[in-house]
N, C-alpha and C. Protein backbone atom coordinates (compact mmCIF):
# COMPACT_ATOMS: atom_id res chain seq x y z
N UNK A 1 4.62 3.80 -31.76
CA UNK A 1 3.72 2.66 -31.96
C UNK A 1 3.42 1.98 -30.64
N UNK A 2 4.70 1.46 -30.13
CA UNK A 2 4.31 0.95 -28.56
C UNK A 2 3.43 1.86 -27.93
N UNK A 3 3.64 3.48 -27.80
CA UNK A 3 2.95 4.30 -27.01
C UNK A 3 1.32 4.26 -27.79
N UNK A 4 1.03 4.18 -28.68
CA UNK A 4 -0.18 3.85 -29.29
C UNK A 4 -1.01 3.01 -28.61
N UNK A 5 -0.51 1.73 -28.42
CA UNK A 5 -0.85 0.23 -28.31
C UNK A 5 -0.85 0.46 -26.79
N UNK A 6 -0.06 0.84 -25.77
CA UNK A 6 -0.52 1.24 -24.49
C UNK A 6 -1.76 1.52 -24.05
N UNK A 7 -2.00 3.00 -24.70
CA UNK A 7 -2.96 3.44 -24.40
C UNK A 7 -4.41 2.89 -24.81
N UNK A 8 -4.46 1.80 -26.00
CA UNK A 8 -5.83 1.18 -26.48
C UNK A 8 -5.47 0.43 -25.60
N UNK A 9 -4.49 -0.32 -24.62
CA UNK A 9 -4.45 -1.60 -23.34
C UNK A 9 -5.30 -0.65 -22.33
N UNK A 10 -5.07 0.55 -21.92
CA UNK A 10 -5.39 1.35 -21.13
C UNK A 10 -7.32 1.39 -21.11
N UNK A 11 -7.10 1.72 -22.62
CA UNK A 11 -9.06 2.14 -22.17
C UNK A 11 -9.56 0.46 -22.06
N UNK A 12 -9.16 -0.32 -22.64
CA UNK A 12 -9.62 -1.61 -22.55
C UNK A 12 -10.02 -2.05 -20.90
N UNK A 13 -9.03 -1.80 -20.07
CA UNK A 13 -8.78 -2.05 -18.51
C UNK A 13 -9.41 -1.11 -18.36
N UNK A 14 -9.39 0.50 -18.50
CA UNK A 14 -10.46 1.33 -17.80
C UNK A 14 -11.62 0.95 -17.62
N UNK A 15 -12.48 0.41 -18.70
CA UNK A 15 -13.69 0.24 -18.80
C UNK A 15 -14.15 -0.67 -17.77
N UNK A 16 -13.32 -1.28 -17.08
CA UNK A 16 -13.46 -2.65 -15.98
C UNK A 16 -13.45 -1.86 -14.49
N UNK A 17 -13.02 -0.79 -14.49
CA UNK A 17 -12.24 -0.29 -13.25
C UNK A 17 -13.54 0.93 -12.93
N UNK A 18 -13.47 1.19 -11.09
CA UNK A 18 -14.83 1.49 -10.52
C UNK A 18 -14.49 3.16 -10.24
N UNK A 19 -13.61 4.04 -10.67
CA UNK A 19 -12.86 5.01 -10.04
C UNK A 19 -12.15 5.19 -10.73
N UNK A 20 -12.07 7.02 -11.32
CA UNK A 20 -11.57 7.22 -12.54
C UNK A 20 -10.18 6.62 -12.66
N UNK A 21 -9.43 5.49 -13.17
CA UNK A 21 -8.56 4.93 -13.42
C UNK A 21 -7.62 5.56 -14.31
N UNK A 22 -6.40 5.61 -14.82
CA UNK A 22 -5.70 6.03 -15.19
C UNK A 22 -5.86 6.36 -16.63
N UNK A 23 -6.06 7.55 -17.69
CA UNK A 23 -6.78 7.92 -18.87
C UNK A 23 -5.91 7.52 -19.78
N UNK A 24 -6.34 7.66 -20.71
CA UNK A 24 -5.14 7.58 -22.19
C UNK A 24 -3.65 8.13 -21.86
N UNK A 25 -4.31 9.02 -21.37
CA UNK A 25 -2.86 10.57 -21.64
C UNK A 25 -1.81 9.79 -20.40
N UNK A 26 -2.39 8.65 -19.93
CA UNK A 26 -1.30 8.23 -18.73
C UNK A 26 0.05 7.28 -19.67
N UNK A 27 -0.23 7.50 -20.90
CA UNK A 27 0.90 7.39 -21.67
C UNK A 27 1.92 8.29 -21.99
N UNK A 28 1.52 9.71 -21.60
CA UNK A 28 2.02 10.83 -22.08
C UNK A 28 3.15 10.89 -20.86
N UNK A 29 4.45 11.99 -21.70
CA UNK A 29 5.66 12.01 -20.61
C UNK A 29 5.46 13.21 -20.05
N UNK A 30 6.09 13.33 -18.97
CA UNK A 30 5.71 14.85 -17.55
C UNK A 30 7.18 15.10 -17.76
N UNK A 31 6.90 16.50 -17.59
CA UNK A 31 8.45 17.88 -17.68
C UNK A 31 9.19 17.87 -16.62
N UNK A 32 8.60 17.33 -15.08
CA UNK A 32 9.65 17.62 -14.15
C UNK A 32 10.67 16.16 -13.73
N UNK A 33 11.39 16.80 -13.00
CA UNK A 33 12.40 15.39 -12.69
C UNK A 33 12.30 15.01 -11.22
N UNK A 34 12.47 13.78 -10.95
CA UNK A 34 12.56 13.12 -9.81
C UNK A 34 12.13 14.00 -8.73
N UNK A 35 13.42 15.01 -8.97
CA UNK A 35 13.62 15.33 -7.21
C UNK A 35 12.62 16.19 -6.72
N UNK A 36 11.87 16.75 -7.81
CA UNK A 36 11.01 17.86 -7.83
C UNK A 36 9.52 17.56 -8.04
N UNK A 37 9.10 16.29 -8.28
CA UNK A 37 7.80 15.77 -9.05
C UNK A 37 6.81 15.38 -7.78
N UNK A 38 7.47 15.28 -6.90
CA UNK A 38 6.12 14.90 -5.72
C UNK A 38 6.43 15.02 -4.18
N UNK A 39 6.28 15.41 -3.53
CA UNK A 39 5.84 15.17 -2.33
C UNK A 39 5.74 14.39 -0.93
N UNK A 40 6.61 14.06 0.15
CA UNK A 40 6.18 12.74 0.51
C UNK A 40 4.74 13.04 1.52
N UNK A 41 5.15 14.55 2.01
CA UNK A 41 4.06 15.11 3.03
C UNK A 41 3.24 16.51 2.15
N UNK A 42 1.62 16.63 2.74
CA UNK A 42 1.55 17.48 2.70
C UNK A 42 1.34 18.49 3.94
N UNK A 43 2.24 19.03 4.69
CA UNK A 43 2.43 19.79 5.65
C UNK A 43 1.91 21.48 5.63
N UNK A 44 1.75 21.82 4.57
CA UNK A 44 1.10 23.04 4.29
C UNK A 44 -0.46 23.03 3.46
N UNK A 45 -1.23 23.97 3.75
CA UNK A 45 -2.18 24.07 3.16
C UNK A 45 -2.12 24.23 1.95
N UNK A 46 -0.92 25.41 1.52
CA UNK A 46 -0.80 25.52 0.31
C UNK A 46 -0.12 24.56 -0.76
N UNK A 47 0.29 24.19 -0.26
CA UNK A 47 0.99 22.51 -0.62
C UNK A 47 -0.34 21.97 -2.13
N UNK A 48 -1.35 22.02 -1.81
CA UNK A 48 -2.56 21.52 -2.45
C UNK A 48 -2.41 22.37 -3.96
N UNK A 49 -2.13 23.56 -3.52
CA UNK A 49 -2.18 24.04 -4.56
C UNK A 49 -1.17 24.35 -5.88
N UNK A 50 -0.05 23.87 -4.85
CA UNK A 50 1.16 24.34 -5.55
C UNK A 50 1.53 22.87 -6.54
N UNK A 51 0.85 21.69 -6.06
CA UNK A 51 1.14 20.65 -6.62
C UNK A 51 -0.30 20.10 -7.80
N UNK A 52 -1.36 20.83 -7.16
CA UNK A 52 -2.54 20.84 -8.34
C UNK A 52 -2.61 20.50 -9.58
N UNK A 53 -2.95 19.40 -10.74
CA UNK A 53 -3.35 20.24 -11.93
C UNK A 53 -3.83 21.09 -12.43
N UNK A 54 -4.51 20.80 -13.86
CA UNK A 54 -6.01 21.56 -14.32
C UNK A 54 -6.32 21.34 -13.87
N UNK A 55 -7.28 20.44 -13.52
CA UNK A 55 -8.82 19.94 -12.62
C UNK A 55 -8.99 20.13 -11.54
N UNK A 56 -7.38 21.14 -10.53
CA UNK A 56 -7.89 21.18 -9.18
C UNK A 56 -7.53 19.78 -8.36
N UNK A 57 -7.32 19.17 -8.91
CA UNK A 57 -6.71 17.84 -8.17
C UNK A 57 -5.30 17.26 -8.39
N UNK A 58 -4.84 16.71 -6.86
CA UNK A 58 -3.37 15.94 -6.65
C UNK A 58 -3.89 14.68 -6.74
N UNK A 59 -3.04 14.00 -7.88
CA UNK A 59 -2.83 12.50 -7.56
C UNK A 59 -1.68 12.04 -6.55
N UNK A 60 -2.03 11.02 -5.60
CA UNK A 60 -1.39 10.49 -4.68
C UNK A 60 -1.41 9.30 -4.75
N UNK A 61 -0.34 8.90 -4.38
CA UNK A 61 -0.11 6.95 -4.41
C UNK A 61 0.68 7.04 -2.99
N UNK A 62 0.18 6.07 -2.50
CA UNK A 62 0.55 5.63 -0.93
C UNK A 62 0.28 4.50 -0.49
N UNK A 63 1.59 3.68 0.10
CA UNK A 63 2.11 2.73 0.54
C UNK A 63 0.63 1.73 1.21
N UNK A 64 0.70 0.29 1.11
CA UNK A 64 -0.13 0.04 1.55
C UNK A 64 0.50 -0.69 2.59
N UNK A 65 -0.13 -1.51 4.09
CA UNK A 65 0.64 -1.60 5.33
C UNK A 65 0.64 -2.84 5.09
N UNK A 66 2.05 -3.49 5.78
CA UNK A 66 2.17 -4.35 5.53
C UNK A 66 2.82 -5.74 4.32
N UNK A 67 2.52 -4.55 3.33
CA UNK A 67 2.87 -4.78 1.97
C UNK A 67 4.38 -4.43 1.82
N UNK A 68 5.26 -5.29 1.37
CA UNK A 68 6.63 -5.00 1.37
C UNK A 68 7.03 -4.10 0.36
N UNK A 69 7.65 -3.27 0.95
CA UNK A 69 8.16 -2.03 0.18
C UNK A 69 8.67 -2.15 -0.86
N UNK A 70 8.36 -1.45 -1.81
CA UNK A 70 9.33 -2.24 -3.36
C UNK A 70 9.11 -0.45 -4.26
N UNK A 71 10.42 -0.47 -5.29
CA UNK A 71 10.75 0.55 -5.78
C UNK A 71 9.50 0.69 -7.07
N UNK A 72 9.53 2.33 -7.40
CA UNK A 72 9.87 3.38 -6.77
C UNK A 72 9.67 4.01 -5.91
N UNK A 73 8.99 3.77 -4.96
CA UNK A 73 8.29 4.78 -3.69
C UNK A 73 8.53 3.86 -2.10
N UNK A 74 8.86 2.40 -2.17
CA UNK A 74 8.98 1.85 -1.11
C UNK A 74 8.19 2.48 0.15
N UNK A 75 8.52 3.31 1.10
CA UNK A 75 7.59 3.76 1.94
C UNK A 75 7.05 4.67 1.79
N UNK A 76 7.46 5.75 1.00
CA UNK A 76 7.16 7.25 1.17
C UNK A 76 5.60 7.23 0.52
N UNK A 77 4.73 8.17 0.91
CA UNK A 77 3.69 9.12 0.43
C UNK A 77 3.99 9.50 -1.09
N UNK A 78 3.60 10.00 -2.14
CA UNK A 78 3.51 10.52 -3.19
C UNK A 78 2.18 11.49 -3.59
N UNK A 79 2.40 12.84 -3.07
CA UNK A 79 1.76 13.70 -3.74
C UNK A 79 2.48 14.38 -4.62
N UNK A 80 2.19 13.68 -5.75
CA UNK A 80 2.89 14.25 -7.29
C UNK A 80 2.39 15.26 -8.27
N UNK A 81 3.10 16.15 -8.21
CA UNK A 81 3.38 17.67 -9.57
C UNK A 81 2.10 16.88 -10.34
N UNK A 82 1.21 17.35 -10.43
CA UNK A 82 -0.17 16.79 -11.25
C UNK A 82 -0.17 17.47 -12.31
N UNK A 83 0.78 18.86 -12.75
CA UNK A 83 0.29 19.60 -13.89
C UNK A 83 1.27 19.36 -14.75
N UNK A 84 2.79 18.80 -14.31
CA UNK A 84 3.52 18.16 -14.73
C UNK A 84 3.29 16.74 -15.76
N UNK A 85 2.96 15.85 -14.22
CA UNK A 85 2.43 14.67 -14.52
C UNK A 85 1.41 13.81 -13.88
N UNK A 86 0.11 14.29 -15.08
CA UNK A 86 -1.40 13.91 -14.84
C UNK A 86 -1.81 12.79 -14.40
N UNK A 87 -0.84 11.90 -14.99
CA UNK A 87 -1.26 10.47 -14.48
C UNK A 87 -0.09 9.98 -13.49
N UNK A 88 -0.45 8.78 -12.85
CA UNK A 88 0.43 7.99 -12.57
C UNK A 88 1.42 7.29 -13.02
N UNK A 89 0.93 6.80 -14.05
CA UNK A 89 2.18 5.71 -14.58
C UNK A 89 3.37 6.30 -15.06
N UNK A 90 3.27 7.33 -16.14
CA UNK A 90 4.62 8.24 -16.63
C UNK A 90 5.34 9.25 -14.78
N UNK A 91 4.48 9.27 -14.39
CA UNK A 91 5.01 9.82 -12.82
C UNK A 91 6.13 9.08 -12.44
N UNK A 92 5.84 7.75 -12.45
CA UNK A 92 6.29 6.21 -11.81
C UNK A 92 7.43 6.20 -12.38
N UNK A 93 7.12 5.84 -14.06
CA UNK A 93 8.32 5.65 -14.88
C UNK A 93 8.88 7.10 -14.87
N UNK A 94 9.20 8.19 -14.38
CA UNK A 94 9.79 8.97 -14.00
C UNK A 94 11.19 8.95 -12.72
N UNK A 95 10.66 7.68 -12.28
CA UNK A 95 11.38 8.07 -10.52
C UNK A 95 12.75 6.28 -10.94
N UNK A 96 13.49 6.49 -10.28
CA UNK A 96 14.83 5.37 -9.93
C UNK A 96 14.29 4.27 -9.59
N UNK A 97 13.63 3.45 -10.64
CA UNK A 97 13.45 1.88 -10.41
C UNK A 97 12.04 1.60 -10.79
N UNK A 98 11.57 3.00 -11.44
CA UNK A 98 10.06 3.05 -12.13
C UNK A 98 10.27 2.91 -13.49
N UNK A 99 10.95 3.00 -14.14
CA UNK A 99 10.93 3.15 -15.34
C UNK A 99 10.43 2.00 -16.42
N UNK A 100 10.32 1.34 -15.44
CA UNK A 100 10.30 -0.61 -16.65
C UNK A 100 8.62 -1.01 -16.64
N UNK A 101 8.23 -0.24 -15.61
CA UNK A 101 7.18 -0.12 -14.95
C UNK A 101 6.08 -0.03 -16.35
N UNK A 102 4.96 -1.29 -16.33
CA UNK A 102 3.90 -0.99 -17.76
C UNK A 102 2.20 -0.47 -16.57
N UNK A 103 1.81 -0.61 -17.87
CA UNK A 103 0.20 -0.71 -17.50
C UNK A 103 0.02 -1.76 -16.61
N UNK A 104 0.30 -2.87 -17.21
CA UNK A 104 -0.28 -4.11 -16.55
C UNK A 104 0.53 -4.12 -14.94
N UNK A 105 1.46 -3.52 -14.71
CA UNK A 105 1.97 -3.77 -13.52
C UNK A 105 1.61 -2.37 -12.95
N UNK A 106 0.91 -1.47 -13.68
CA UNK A 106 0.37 -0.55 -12.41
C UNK A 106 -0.81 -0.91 -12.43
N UNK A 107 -1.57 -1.46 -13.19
CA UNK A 107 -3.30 -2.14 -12.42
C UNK A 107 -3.12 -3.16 -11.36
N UNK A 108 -1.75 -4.04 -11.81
CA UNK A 108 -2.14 -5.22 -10.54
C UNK A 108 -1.43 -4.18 -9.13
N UNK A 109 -0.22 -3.53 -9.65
CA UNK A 109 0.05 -2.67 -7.98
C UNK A 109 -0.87 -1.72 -7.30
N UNK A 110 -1.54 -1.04 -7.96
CA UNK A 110 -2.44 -0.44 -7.44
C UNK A 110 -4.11 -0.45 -7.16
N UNK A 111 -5.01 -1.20 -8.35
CA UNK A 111 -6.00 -1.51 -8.74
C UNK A 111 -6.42 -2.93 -8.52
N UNK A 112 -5.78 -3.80 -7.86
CA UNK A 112 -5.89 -5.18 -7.96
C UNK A 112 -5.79 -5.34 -5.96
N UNK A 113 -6.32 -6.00 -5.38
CA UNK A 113 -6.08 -6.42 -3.56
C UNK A 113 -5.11 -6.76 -3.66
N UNK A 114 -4.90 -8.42 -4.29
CA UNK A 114 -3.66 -9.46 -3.90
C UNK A 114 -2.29 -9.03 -4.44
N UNK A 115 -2.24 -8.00 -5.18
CA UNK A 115 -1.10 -7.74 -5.66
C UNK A 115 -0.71 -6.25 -5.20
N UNK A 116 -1.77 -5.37 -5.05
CA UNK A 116 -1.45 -4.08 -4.82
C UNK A 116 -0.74 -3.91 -3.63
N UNK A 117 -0.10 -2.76 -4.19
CA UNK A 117 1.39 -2.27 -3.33
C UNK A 117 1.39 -0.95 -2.98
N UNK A 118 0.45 -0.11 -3.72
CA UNK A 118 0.22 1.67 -3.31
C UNK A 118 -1.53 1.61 -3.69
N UNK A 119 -1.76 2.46 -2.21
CA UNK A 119 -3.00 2.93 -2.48
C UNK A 119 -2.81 4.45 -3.68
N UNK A 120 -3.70 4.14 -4.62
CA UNK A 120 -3.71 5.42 -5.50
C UNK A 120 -5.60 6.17 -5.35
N UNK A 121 -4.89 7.24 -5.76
CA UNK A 121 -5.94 8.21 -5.84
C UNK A 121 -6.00 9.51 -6.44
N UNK A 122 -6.60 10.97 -5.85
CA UNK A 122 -7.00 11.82 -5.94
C UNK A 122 -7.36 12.86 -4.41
N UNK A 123 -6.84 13.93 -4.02
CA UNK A 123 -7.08 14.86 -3.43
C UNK A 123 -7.56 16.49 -3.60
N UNK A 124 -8.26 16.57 -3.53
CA UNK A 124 -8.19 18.55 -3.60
C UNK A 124 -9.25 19.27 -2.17
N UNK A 125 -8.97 20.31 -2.23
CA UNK A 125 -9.20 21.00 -0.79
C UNK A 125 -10.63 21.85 -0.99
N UNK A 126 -11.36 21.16 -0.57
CA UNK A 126 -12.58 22.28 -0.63
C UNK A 126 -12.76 23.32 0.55
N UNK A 127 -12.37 24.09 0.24
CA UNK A 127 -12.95 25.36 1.85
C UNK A 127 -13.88 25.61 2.17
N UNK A 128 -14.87 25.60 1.24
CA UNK A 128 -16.39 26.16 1.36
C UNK A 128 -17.17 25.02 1.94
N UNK A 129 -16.69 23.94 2.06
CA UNK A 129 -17.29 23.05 2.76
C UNK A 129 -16.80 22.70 4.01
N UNK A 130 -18.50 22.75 5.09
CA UNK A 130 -18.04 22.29 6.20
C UNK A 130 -17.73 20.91 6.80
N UNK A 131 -16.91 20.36 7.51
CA UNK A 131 -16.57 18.63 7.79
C UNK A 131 -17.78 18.06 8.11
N UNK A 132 -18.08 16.83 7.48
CA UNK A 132 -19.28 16.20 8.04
C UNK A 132 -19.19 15.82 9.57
N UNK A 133 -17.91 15.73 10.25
CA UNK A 133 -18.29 15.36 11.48
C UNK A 133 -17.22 16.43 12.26
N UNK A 134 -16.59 16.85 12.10
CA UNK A 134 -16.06 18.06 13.07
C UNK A 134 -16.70 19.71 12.92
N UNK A 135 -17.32 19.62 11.74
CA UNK A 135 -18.42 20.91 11.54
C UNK A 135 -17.03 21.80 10.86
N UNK A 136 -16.28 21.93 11.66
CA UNK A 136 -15.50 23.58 10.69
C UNK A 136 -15.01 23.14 9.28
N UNK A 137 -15.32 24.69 8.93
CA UNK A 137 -14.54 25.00 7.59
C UNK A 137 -13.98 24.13 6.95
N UNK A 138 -13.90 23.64 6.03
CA UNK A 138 -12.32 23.00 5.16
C UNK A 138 -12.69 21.49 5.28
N UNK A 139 -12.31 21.07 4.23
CA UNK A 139 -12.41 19.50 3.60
C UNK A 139 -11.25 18.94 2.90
N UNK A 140 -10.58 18.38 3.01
CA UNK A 140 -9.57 17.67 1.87
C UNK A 140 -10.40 16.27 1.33
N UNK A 141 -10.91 16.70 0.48
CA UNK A 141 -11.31 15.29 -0.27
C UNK A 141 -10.39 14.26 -0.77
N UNK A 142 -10.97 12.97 -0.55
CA UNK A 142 -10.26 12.15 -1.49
C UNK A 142 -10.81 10.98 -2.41
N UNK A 143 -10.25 10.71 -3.03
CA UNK A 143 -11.04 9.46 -3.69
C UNK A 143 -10.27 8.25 -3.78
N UNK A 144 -10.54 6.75 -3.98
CA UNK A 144 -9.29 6.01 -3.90
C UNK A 144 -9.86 5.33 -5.49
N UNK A 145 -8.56 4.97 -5.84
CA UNK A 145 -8.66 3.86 -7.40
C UNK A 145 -8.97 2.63 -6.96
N UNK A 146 -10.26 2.04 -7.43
CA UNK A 146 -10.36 0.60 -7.26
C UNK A 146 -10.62 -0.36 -8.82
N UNK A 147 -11.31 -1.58 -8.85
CA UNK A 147 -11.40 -2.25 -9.93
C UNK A 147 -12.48 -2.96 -9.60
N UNK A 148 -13.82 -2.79 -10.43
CA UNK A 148 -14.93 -3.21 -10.38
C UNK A 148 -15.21 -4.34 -10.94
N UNK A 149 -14.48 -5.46 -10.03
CA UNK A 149 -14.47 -6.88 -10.63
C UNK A 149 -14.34 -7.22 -9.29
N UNK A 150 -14.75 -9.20 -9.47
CA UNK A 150 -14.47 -9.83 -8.28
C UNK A 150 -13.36 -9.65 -7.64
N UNK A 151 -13.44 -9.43 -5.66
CA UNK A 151 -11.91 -9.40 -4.83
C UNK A 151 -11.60 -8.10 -5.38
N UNK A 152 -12.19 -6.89 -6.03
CA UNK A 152 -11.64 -5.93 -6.28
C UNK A 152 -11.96 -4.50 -6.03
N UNK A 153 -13.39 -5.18 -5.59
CA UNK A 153 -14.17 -4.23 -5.36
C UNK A 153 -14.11 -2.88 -4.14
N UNK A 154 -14.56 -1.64 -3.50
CA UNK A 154 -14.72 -1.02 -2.69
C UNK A 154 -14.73 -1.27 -1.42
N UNK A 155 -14.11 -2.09 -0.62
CA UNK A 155 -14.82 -2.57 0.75
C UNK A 155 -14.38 -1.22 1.99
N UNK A 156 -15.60 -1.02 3.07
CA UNK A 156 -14.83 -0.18 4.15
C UNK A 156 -13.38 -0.31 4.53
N UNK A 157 -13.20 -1.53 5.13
CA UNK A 157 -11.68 -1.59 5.86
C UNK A 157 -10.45 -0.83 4.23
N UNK A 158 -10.78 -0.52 3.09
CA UNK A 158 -10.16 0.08 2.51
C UNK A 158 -10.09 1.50 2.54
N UNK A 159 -11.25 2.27 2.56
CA UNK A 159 -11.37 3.63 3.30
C UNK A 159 -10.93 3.61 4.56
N UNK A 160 -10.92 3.27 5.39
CA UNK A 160 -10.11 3.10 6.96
C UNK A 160 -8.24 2.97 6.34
N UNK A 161 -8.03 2.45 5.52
CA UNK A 161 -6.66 2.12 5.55
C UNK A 161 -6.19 2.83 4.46
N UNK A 162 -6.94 4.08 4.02
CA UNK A 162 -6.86 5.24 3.21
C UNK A 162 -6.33 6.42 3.60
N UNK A 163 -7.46 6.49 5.18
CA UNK A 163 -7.78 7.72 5.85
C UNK A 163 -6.81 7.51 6.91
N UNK A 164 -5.88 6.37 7.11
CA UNK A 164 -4.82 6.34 8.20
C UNK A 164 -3.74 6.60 7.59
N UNK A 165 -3.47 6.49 6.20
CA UNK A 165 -2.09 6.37 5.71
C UNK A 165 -2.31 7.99 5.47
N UNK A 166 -3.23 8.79 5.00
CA UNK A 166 -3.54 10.33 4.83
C UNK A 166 -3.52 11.15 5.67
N UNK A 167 -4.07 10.40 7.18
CA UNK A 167 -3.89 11.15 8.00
C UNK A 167 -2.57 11.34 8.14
N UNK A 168 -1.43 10.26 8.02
CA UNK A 168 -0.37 10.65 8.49
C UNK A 168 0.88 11.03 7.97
N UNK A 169 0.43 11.16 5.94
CA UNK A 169 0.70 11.81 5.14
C UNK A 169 0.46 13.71 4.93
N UNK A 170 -0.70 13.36 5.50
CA UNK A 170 -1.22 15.20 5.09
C UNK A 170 -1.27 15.68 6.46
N UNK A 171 -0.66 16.12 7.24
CA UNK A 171 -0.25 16.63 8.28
C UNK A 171 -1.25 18.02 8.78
N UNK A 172 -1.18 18.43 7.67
CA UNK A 172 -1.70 19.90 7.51
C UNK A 172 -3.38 19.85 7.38
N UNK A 173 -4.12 18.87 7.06
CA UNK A 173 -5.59 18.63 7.46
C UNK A 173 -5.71 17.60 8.15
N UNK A 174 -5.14 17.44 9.56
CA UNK A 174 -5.62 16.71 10.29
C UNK A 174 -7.12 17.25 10.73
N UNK A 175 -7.87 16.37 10.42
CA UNK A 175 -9.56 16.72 10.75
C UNK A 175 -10.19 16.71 9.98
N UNK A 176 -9.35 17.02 8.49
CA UNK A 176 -10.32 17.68 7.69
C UNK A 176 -10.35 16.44 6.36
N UNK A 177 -10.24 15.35 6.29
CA UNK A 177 -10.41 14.69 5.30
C UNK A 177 -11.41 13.51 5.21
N UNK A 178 -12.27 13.80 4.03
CA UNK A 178 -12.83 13.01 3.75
C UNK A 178 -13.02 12.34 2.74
N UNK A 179 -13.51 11.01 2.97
CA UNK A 179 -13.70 10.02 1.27
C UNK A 179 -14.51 10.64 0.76
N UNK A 180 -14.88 10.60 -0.88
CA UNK A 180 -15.76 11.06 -1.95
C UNK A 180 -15.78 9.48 -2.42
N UNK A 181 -16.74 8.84 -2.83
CA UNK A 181 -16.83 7.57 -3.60
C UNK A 181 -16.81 8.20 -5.37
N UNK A 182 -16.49 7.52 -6.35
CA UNK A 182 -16.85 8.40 -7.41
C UNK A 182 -17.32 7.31 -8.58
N UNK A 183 -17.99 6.46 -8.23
CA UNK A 183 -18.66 5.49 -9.07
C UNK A 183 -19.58 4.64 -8.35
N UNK A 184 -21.03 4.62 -9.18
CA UNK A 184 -21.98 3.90 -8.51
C UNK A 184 -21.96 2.75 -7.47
N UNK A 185 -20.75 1.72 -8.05
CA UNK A 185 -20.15 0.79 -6.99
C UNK A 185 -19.63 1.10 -5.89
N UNK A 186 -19.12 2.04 -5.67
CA UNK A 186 -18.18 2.79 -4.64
C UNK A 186 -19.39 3.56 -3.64
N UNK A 187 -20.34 3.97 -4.80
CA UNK A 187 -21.53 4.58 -3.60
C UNK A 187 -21.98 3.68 -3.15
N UNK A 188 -22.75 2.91 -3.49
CA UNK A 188 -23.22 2.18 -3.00
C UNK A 188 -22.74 0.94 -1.70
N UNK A 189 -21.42 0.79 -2.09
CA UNK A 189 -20.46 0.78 -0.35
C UNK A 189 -20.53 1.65 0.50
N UNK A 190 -20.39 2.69 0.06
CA UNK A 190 -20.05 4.40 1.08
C UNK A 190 -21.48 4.25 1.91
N UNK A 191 -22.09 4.22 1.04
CA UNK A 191 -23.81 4.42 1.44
C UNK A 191 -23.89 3.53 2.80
N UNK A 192 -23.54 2.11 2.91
CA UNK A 192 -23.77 1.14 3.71
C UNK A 192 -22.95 1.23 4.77
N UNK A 193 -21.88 1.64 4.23
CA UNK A 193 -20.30 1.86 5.43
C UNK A 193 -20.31 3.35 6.40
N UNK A 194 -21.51 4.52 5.84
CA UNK A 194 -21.24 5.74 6.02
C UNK A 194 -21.03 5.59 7.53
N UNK A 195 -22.59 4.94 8.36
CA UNK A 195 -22.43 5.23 9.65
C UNK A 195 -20.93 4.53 10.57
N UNK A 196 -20.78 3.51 10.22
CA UNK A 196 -19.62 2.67 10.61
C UNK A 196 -18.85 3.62 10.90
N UNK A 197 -18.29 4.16 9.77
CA UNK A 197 -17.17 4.89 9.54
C UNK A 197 -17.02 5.95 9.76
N UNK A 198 -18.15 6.63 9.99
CA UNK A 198 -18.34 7.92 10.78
C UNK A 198 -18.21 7.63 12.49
N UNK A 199 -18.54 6.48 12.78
CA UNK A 199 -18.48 6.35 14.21
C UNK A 199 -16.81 5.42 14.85
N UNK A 200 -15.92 5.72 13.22
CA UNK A 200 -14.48 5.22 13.64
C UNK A 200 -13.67 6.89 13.68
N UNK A 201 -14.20 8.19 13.20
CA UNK A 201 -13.92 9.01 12.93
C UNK A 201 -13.51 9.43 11.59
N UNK A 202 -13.97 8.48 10.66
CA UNK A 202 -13.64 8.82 9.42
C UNK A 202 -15.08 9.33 8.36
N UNK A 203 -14.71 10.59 7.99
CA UNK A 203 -16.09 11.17 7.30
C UNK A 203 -16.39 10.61 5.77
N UNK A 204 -17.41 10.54 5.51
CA UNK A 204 -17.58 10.27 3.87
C UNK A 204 -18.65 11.20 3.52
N UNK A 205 -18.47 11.72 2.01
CA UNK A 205 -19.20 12.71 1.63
C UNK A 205 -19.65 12.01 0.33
N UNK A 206 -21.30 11.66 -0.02
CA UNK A 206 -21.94 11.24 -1.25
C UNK A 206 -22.36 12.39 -1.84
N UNK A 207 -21.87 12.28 -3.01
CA UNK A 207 -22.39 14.06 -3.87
C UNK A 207 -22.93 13.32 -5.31
């Protein structure tokens, strides 16, 4: 019943939020344990794949600067077993000091400015695409979770403080990563921020 009532809290808050936000099924429990469920680096190429879901994509949650470290992930990176566990929140409540962990305290930690504590998102590796600004081969896309409400919105200096914590998380595409916006609000920042941010070295790709 509680797990019921979650998930109708869930689409209620989705519908507010600018970036596919966390689905129903982020009620559902994941098969692996702690030690095995995520990632702090990705240092290999293949890394992408081995941690993949269905869809071809790693969810990642990563530390935001400045922000005082607090359990479960305190500093580390999180590229988490995605086929395991699809969403974030059962990920969370998976790990030593996640477990108490609701909805409402992963929208304000992650989805909210004044409260958020991990940048969350989405990664997967396109090869066939070339970098918008270094030209070769290979792309690591990403996308970040935001909340399409006032103070919540998409701003650049958040892609900048995306693409620094990734760069120095994903080891293994240095060069090769770029933002994807994935909601009209989010384009329509990207759109305005592209050149900026292309001329800090950070690429963005509108599709």
């Amino acid at each position: 019943m509680m797990r019921a009532l979650a998930c109708l809290s869930l689409l209620l808050l989705c519908a507010a939020a600018a970036c596919p936000p966390p689905a129903p099924d982020d009620a559902g429990p994941g098969d692996a344990g702690p030690e095995e469920s995520f990632r702090a680096l990705l240092d290999e190429e293949g890394d992408v794949t081995e941690l993949m879901g269905a869809d071809g994509t790693v969810k990642y949650l990563a530390p935001v600067a400045g922000v005082e470290p607090r359990a479960p992930l305190f500093e580390s990176c999180a590229f988490q077993d995605t086929m395991a566990f699809p969403f974030h929140l059962p990920f969370l409540n998976s790990l030593p000091g996640g477990d108490d962990l609701d909805f409402a305290d992963y929208i304000a930690l992650v989805l909210q400015r004044e409260t958020r504590a991990w940048w969350g998102g989405e990664v997967w590796w396109r090869p066939e695409l070339a970098h918008p600004i270094g030209g070769a081969p290979g792309v690591l896309a990403y996308t970040l979770y935001t909340e399409d409400s006032p103070g919540n919105r998409l701003i650049a200096d958040d892609v900048r403080a995306v693409f620094a914590v990734l760069t120095a998380c994903a080891p293994a595409f240095a060069g090769k990563l770029a933002f994807v916006p994935v909601s009209n609000e989010q384009r329509q920042t990207a759109l305005q921020a592209q050149g900026e941010l292309s001329a800090d070295g950070i690429a963005v790709i509108i599709e």
